[in-house]
PDB file of N, CA and C in Angstrom:
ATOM      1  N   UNK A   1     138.728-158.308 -28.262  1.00  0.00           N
ATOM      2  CA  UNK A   1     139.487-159.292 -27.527  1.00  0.00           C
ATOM      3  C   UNK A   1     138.511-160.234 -26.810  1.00  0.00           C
ATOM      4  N   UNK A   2     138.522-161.203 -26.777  1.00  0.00           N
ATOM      5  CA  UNK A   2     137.964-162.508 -26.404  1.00  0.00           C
ATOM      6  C   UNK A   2     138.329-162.472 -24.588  1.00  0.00           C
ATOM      7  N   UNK A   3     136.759-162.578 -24.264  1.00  0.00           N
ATOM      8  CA  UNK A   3     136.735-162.668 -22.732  1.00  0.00           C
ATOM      9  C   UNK A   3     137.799-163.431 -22.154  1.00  0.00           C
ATOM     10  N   UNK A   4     138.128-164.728 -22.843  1.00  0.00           N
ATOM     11  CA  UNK A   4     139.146-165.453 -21.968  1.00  0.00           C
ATOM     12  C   UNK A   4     140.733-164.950 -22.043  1.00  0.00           C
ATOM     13  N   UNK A   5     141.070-164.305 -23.414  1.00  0.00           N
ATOM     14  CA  UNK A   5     141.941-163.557 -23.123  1.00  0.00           C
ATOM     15  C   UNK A   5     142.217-162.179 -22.260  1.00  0.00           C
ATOM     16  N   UNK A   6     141.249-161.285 -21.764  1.00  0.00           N
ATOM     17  CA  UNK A   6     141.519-160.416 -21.267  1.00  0.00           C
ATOM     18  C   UNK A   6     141.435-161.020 -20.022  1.00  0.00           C
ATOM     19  N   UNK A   7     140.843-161.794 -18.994  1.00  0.00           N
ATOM     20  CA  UNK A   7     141.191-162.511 -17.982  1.00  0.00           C
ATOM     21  C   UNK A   7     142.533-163.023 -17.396  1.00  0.00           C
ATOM     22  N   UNK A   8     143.173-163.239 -18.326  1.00  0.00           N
ATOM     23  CA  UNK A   8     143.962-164.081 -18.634  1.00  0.00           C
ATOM     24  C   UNK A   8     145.743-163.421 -18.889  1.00  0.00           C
ATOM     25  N   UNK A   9     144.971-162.040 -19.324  1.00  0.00           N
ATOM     26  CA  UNK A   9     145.888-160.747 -19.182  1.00  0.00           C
ATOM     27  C   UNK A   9     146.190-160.284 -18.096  1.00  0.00           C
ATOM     28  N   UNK A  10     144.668-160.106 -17.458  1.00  0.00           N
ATOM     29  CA  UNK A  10     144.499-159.588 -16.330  1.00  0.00           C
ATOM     30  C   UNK A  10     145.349-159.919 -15.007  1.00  0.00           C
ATOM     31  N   UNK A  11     145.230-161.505 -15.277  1.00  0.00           N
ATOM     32  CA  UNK A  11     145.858-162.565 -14.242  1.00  0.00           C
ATOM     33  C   UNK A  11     147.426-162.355 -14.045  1.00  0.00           C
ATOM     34  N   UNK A  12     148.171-161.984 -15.680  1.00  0.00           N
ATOM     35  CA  UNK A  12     149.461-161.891 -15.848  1.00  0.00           C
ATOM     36  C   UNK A  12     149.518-160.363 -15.083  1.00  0.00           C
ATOM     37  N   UNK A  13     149.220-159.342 -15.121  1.00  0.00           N
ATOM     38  CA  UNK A  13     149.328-158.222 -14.503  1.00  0.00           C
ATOM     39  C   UNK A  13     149.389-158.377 -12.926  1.00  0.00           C
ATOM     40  N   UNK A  14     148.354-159.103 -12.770  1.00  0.00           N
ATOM     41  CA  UNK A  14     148.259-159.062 -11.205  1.00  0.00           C
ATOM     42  C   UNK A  14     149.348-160.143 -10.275  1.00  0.00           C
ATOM     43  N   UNK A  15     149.787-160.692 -11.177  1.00  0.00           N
ATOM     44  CA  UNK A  15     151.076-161.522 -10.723  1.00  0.00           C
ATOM     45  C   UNK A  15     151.987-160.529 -10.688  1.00  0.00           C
ATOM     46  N   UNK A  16     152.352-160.103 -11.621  1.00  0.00           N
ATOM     47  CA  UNK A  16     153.633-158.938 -11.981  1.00  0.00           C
ATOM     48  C   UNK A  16     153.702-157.859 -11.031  1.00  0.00           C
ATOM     49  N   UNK A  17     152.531-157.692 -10.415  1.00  0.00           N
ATOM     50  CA  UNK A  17     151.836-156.438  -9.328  1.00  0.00           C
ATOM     51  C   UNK A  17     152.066-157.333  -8.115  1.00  0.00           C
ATOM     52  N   UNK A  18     152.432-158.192  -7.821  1.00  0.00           N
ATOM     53  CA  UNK A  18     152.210-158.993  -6.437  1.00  0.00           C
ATOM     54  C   UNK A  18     153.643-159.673  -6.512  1.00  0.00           C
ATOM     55  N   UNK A  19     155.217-159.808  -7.693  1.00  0.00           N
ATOM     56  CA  UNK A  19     156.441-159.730  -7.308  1.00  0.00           C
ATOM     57  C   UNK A  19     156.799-158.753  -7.490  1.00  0.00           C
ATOM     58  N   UNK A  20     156.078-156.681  -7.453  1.00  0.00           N
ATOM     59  CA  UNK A  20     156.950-156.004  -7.526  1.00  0.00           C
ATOM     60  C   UNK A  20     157.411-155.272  -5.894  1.00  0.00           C
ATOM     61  N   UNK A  21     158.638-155.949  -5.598  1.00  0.00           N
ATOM     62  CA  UNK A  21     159.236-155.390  -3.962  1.00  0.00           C
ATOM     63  C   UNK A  21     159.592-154.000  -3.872  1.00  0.00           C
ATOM     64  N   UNK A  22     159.314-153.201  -4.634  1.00  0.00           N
ATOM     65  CA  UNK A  22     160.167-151.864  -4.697  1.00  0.00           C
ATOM     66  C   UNK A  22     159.973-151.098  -3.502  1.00  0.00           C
ATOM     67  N   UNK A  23     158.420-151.392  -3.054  1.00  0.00           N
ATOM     68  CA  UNK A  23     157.773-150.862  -2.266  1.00  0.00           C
ATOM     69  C   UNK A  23     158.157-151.154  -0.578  1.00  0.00           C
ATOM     70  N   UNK A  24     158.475-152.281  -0.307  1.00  0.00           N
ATOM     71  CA  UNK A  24     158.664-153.534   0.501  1.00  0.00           C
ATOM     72  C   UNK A  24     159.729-152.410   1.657  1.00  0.00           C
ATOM     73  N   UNK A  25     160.879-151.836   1.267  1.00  0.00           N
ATOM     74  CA  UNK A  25     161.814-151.488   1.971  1.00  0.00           C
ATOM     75  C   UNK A  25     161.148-150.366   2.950  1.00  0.00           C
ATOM     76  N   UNK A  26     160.098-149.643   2.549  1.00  0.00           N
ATOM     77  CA  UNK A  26     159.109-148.822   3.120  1.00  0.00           C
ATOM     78  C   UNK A  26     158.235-149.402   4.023  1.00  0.00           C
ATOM     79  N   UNK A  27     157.253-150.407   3.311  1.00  0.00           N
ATOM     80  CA  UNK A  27     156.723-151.168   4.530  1.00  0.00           C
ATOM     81  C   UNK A  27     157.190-151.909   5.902  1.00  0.00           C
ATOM     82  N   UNK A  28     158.491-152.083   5.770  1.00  0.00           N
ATOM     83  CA  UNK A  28     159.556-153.023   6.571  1.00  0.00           C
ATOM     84  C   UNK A  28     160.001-151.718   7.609  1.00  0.00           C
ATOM     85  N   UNK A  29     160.314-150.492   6.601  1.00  0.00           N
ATOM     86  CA  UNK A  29     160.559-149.230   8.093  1.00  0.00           C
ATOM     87  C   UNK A  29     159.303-148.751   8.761  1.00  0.00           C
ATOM     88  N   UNK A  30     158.355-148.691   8.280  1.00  0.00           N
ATOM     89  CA  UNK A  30     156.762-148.551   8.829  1.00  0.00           C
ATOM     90  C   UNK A  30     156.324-149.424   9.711  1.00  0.00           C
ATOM     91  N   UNK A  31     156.593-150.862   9.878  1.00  0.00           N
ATOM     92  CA  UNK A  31     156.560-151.973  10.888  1.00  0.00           C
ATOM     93  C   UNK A  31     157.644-151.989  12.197  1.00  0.00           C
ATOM     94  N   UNK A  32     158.672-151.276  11.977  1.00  0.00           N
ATOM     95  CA  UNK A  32     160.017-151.434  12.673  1.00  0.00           C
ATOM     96  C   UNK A  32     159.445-149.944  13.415  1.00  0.00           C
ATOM     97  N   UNK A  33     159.520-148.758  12.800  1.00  0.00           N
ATOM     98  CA  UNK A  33     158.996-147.576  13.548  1.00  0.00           C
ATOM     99  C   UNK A  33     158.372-147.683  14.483  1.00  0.00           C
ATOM    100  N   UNK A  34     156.899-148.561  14.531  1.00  0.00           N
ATOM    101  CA  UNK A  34     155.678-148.310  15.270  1.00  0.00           C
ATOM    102  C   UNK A  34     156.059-149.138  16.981  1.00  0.00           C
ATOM    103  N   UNK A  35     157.781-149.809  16.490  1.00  0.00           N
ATOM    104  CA  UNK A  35     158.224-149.910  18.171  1.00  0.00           C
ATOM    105  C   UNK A  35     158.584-149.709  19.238  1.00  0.00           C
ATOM    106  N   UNK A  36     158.556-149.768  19.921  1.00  0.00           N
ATOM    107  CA  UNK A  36     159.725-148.348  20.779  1.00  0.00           C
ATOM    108  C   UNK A  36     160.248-149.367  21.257  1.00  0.00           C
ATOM    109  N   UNK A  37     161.586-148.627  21.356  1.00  0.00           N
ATOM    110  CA  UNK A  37     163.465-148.843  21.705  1.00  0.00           C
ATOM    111  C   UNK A  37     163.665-150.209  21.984  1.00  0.00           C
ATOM    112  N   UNK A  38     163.156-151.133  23.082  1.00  0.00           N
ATOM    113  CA  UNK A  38     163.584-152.377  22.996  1.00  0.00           C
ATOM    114  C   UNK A  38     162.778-152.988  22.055  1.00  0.00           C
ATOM    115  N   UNK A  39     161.844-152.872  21.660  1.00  0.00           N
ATOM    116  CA  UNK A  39     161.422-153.756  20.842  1.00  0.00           C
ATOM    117  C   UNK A  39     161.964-153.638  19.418  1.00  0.00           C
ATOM    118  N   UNK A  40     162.283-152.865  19.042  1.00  0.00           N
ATOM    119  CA  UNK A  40     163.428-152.100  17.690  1.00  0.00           C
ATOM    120  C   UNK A  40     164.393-153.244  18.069  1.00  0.00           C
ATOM    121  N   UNK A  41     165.003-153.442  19.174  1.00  0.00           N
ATOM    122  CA  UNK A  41     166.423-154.029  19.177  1.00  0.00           C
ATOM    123  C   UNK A  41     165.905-155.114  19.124  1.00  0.00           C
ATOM    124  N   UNK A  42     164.902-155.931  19.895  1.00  0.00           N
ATOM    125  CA  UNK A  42     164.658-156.936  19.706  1.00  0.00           C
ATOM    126  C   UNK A  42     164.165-157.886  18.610  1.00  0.00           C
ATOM    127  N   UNK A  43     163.371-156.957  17.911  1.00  0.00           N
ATOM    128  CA  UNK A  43     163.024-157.450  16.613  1.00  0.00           C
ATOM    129  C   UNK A  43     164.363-157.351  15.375  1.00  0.00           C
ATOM    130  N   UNK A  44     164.710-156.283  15.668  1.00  0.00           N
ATOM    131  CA  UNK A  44     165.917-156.101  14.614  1.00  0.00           C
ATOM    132  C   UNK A  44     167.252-156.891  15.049  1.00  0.00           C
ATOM    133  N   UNK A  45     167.084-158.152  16.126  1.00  0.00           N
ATOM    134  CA  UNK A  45     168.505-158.752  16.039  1.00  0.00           C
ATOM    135  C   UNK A  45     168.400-159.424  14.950  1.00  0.00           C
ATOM    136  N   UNK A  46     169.836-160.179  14.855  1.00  0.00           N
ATOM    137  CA  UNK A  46     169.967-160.851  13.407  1.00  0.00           C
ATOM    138  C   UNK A  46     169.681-162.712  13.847  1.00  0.00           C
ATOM    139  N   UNK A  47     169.723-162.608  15.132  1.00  0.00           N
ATOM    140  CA  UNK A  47     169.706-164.069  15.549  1.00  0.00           C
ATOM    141  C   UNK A  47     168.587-164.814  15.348  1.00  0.00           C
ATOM    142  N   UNK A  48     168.990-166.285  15.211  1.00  0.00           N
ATOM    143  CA  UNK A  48     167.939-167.094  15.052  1.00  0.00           C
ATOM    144  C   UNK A  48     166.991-167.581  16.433  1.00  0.00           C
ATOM    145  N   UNK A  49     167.671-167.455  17.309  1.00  0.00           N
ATOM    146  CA  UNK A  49     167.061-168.104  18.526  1.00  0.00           C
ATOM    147  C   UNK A  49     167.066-166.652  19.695  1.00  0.00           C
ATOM    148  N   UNK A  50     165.910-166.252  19.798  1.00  0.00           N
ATOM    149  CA  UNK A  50     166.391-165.182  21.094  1.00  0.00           C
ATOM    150  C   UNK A  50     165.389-165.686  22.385  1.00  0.00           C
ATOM    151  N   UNK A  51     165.623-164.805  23.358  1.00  0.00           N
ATOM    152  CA  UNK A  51     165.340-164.666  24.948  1.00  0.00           C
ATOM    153  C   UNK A  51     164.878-163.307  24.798  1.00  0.00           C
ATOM    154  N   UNK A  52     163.273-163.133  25.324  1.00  0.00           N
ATOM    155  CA  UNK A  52     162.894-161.635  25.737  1.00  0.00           C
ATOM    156  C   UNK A  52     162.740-162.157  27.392  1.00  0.00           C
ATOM    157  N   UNK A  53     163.723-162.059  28.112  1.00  0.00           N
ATOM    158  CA  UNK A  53     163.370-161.623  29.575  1.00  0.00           C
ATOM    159  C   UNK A  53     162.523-160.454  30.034  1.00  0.00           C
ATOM    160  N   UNK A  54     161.735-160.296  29.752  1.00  0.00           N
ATOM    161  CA  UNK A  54     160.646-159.316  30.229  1.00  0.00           C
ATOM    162  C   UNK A  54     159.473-159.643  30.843  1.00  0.00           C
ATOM    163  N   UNK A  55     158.294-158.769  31.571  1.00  0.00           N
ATOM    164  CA  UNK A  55     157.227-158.866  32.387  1.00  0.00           C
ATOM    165  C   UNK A  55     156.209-158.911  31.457  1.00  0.00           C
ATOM    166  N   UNK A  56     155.157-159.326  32.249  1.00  0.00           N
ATOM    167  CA  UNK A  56     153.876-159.055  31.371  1.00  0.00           C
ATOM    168  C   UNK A  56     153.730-157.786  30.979  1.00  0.00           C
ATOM    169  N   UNK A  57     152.917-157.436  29.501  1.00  0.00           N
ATOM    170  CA  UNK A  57     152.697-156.574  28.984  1.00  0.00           C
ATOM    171  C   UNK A  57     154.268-155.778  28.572  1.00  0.00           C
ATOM    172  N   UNK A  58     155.294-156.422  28.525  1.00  0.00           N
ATOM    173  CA  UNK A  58     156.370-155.983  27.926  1.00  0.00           C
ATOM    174  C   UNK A  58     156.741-155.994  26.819  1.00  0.00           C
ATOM    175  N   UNK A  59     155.664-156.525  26.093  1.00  0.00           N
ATOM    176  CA  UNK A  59     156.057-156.211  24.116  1.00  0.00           C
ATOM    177  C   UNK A  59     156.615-157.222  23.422  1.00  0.00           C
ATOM    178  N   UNK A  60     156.352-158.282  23.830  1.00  0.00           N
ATOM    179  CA  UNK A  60     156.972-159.786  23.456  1.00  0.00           C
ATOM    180  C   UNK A  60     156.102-160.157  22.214  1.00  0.00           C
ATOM    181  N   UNK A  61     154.782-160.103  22.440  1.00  0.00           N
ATOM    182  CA  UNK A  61     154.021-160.808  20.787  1.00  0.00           C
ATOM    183  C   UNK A  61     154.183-159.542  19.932  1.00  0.00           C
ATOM    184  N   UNK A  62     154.824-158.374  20.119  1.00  0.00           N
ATOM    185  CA  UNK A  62     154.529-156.837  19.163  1.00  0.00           C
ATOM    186  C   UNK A  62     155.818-157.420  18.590  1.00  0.00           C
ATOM    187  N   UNK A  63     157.067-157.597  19.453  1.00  0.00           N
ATOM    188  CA  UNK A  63     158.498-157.681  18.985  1.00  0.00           C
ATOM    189  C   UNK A  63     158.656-158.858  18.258  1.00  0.00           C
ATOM    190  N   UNK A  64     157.904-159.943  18.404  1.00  0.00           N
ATOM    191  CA  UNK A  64     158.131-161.185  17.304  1.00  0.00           C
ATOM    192  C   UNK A  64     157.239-160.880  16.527  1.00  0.00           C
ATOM    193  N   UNK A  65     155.782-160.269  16.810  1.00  0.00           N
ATOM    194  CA  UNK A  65     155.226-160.085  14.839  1.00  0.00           C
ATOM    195  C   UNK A  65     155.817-158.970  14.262  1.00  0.00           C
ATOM    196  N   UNK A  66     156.507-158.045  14.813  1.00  0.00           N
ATOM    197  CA  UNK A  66     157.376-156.937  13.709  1.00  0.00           C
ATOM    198  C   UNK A  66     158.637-157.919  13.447  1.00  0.00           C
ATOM    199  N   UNK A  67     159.355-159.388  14.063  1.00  0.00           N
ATOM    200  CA  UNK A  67     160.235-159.759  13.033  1.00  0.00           C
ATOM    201  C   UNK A  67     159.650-160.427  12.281  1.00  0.00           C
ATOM    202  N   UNK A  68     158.278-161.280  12.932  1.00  0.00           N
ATOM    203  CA  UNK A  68     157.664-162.039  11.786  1.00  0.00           C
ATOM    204  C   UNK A  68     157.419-161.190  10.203  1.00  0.00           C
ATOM    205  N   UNK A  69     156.904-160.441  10.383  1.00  0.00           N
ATOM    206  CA  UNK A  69     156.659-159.384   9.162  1.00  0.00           C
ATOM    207  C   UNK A  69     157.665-159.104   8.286  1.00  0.00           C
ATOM    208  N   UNK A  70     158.656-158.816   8.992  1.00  0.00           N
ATOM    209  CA  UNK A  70     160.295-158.495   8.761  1.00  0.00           C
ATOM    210  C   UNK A  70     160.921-159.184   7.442  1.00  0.00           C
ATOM    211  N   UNK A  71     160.875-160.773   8.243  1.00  0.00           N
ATOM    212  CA  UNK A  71     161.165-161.538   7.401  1.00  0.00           C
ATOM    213  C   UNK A  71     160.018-161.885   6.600  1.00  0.00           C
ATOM    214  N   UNK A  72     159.130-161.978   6.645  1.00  0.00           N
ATOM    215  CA  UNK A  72     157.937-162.151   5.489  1.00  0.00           C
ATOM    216  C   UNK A  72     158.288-161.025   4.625  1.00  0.00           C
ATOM    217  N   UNK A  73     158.554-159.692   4.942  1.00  0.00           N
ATOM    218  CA  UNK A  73     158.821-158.651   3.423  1.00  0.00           C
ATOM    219  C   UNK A  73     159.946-158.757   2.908  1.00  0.00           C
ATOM    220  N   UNK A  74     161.233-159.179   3.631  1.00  0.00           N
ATOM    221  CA  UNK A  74     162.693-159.093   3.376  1.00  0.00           C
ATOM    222  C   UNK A  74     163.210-160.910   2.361  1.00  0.00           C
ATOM    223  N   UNK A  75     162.434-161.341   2.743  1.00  0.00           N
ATOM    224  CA  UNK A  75     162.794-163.115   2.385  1.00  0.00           C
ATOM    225  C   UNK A  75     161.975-163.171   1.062  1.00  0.00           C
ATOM    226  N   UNK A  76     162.338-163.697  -0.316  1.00  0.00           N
ATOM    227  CA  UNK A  76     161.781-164.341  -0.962  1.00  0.00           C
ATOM    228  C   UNK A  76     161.067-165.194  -1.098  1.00  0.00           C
ATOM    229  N   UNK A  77     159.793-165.170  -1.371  1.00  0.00           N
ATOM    230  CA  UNK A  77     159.535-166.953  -1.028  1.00  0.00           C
ATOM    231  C   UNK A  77     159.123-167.399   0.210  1.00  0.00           C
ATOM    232  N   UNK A  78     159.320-166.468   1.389  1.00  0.00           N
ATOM    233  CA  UNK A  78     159.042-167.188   2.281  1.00  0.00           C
ATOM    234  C   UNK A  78     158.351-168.038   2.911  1.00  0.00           C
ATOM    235  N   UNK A  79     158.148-169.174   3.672  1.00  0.00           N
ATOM    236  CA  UNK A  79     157.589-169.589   4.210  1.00  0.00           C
ATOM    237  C   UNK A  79     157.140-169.335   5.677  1.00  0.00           C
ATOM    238  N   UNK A  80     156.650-168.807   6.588  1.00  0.00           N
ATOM    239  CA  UNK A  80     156.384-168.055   8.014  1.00  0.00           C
ATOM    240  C   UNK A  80     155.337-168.709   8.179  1.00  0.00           C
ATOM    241  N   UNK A  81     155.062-168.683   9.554  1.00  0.00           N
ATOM    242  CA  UNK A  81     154.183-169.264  10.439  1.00  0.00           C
ATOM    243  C   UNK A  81     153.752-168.629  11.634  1.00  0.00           C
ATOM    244  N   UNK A  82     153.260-167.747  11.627  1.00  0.00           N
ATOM    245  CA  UNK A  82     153.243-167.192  13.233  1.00  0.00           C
ATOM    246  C   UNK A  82     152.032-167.322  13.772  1.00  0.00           C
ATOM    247  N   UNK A  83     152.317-168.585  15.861  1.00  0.00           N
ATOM    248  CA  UNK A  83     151.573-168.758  15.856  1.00  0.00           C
ATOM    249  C   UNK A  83     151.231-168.455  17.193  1.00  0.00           C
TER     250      UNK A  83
END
């Protein structure tokens, strides 16, 4: 087989390996776990716009990058930004 074809194979595999989600529903409870209790609720609302009324060191950048993540494994395609 000709170097440029097995590259080229290679490339098709590693695409096929990078849309398979099967895995995804696992990583998404492994991110959600590592929160404790309000931040579970907070990350897991369904809303688009929220309010964390809380103090410093109350879990505000943990609870938006476990939804950021959230929706980065759960969304197709996504586009995310977290900044």
């Amino acid at each position: 087989m000709d170097g440029r074809v097995r590259w080229l194979l290679n490339q098709q595999r590693q695409r096929l390996r990078a849309r398979d989600t099967s895995d995804w529903g696992v990583k998404v409870a492994l991110v959600t776990a590592a929160a404790h209790p309000k931040q579970r609720d907070f990350a897991t609302d369904p809303g688009t716009r929220l309010v964390a009324l809380v103090g410093g060191r109350g879990g505000k950048t943990t609870g938006g990058e476990i939804r950021f993540w959230r929706r980065l494994l759960t969304t197709p395609r996504a586009d995310c930004l977290f900044i």
